[in-house]
N, C-alpha and C. Protein backbone atom coordinates (compact mmCIF):
# COMPACT_ATOMS: atom_id res chain seq x y z
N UNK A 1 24.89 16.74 -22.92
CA UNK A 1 24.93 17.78 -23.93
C UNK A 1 26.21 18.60 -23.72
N UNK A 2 26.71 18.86 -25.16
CA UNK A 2 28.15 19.92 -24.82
C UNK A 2 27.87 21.34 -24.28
N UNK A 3 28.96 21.74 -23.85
CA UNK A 3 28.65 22.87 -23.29
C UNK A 3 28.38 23.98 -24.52
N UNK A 4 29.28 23.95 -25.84
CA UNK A 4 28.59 24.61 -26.95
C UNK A 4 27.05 24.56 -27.53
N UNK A 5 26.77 23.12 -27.12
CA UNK A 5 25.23 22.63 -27.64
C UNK A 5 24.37 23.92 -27.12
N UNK A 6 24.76 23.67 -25.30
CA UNK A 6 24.02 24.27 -24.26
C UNK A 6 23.90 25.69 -25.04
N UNK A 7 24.84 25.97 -24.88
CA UNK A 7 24.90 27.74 -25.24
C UNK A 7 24.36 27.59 -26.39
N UNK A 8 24.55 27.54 -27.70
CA UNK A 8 23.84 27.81 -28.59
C UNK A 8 22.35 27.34 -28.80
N UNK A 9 21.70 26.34 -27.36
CA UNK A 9 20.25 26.45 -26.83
C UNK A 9 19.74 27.85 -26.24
N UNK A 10 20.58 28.57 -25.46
CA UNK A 10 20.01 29.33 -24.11
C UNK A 10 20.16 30.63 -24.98
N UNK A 11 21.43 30.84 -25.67
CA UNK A 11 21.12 32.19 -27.10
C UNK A 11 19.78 32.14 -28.05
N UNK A 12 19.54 30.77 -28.41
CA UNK A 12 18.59 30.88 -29.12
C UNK A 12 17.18 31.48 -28.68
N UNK A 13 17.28 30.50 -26.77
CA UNK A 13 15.94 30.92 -26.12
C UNK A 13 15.76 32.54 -26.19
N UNK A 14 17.11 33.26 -25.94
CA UNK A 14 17.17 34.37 -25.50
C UNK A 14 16.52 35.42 -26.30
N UNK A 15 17.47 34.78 -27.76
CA UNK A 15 17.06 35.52 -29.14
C UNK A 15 15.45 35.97 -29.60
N UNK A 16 14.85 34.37 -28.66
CA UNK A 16 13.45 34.25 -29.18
C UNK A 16 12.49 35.38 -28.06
N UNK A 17 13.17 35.83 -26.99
CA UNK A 17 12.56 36.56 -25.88
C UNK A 17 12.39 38.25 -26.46
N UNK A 18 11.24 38.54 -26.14
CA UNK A 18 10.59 39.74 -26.55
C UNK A 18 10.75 40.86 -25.30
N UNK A 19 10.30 40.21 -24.53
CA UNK A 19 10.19 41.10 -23.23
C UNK A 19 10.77 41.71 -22.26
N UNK A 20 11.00 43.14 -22.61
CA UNK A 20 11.96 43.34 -22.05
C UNK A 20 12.31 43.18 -20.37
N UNK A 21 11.54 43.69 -19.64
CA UNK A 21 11.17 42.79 -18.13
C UNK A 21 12.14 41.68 -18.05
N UNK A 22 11.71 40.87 -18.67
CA UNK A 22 12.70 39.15 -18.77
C UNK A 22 13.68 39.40 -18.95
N UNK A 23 14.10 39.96 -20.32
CA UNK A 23 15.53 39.96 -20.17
C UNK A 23 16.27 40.56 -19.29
N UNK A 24 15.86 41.54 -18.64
CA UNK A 24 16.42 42.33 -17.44
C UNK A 24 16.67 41.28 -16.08
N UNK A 25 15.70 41.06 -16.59
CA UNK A 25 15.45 39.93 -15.14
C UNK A 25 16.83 38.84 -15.47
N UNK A 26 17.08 38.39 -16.54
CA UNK A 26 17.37 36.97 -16.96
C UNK A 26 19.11 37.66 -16.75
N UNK A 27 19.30 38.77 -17.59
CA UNK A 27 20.84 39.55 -17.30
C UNK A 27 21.20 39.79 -15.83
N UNK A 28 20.36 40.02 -14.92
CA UNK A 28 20.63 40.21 -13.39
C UNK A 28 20.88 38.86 -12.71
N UNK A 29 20.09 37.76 -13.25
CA UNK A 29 20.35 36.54 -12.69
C UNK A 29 21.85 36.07 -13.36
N UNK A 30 21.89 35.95 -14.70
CA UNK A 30 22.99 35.57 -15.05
C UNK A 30 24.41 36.25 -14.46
N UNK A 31 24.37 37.65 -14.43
CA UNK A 31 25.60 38.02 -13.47
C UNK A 31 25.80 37.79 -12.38
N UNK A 32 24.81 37.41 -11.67
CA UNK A 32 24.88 37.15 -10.25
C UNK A 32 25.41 35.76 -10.22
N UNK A 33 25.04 34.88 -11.09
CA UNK A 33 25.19 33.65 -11.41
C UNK A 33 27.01 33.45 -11.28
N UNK A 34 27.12 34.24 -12.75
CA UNK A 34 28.84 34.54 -12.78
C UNK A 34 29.41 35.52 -11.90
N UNK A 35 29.13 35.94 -11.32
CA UNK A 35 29.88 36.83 -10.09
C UNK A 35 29.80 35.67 -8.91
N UNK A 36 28.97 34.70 -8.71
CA UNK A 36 29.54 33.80 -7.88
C UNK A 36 30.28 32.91 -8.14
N UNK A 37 30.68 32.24 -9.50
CA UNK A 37 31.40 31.69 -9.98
C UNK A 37 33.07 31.65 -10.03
N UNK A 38 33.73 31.10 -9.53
CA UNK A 38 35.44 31.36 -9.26
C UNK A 38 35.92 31.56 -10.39
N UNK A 39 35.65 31.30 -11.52
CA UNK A 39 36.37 31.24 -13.11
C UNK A 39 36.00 32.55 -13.51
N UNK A 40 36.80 32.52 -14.94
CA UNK A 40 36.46 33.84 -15.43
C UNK A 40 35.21 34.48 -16.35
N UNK A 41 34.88 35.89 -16.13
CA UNK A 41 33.19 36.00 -16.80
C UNK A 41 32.68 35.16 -17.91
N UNK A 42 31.67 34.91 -17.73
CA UNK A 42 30.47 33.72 -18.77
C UNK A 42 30.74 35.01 -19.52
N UNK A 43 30.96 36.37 -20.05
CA UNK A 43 31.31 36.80 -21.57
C UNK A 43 32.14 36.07 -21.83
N UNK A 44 33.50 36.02 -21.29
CA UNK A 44 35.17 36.30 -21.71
C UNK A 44 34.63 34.18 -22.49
N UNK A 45 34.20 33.97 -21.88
CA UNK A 45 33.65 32.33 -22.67
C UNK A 45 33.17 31.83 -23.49
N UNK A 46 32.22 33.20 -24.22
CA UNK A 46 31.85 33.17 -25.52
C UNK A 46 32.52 33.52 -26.40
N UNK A 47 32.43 32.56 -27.62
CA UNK A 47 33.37 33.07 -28.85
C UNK A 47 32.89 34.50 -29.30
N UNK A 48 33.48 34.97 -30.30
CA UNK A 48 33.22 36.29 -30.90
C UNK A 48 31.61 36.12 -31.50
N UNK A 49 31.44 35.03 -32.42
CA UNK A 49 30.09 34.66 -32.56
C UNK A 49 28.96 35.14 -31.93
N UNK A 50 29.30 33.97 -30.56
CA UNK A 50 27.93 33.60 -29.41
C UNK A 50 27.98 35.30 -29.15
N UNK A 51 29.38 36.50 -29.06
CA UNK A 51 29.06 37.50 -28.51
C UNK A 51 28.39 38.31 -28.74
N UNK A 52 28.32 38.27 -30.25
CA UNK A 52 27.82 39.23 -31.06
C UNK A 52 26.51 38.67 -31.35
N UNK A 53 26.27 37.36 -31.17
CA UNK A 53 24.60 37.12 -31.61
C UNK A 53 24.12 37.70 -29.69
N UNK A 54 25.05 37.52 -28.89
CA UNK A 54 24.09 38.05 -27.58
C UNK A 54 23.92 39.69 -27.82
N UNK A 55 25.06 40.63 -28.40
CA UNK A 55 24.47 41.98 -28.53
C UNK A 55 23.18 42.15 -29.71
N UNK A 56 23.62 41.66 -30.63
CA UNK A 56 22.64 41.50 -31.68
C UNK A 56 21.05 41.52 -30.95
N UNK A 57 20.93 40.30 -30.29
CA UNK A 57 19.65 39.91 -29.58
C UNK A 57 19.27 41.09 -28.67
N UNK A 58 20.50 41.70 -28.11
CA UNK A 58 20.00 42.82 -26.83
C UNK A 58 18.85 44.30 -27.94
N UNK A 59 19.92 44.21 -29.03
CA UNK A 59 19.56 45.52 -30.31
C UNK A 59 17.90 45.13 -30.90
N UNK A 60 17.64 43.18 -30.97
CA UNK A 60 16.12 43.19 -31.43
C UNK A 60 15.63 43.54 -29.71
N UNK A 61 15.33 43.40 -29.07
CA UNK A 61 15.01 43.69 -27.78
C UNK A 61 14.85 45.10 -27.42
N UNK A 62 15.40 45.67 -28.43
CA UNK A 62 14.76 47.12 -27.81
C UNK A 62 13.85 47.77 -28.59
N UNK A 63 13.22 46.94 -29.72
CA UNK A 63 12.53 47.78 -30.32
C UNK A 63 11.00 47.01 -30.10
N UNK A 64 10.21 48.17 -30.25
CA UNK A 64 8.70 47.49 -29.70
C UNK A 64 7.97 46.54 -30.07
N UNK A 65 8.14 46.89 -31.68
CA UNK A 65 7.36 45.62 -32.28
C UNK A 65 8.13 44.11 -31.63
N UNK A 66 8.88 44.01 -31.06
CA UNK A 66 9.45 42.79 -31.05
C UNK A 66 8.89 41.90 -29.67
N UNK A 67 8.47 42.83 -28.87
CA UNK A 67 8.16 42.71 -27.53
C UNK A 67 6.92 41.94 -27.39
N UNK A 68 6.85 41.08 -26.79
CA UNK A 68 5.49 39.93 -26.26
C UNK A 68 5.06 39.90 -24.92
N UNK A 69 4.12 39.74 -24.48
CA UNK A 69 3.82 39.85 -23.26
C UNK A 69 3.82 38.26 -22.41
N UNK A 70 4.49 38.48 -21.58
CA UNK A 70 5.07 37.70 -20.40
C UNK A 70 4.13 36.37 -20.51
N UNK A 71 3.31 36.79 -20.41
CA UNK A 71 2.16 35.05 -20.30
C UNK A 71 2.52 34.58 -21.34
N UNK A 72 2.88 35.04 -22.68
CA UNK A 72 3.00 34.66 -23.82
C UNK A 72 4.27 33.79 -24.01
N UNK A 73 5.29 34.52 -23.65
CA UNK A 73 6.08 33.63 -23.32
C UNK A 73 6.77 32.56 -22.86
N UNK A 74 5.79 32.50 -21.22
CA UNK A 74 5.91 30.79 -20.60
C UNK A 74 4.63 30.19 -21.33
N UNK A 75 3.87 30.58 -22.21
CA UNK A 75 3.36 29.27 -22.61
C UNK A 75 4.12 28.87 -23.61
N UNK A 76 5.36 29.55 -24.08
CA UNK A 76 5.77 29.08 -25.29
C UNK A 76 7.13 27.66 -24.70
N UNK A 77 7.04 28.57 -22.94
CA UNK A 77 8.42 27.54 -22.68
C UNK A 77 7.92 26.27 -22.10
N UNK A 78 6.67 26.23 -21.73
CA UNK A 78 6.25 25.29 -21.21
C UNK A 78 5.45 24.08 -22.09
């Protein structure tokens, strides 16, 4: 799979995530991820697009109705 494929999989997952918990969780892993990484930040790699659908996604994420509860979610990934 291309590396665009990838990304426009893991935005989508992201998009589809309610909870805020997770995403906190999922943003702490991912920097840590790219802070060990020798290249330059997993932002500076997204097009203007992928960037703005990741703030976009952060903006549904903060509002309540949007939010699902955690069990709900790994049954959706599993």
């Amino acid at each position: 799979m291309s590396v665009v494929k990838l990304k426009a999989q893991l935005i989508k997952l992201v998009e589809d995530i309610q909870n805020e918990e997770l995403l906190e969780s999922l943003i702490e892993f991912l920097s840590k991820q790219n802070q060990q990484s020798a290249g330059k930040p997993l932002w500076e790699d997204l097009s203007e697009r992928q960037k703005q659908d990741v703030l976009d996604s952060f903006d549904e994420s903060e509002k309540e109705e949007n939010l699902i509860e955690v069990e709900n979610l790994f049954r959706h990934l599993m």
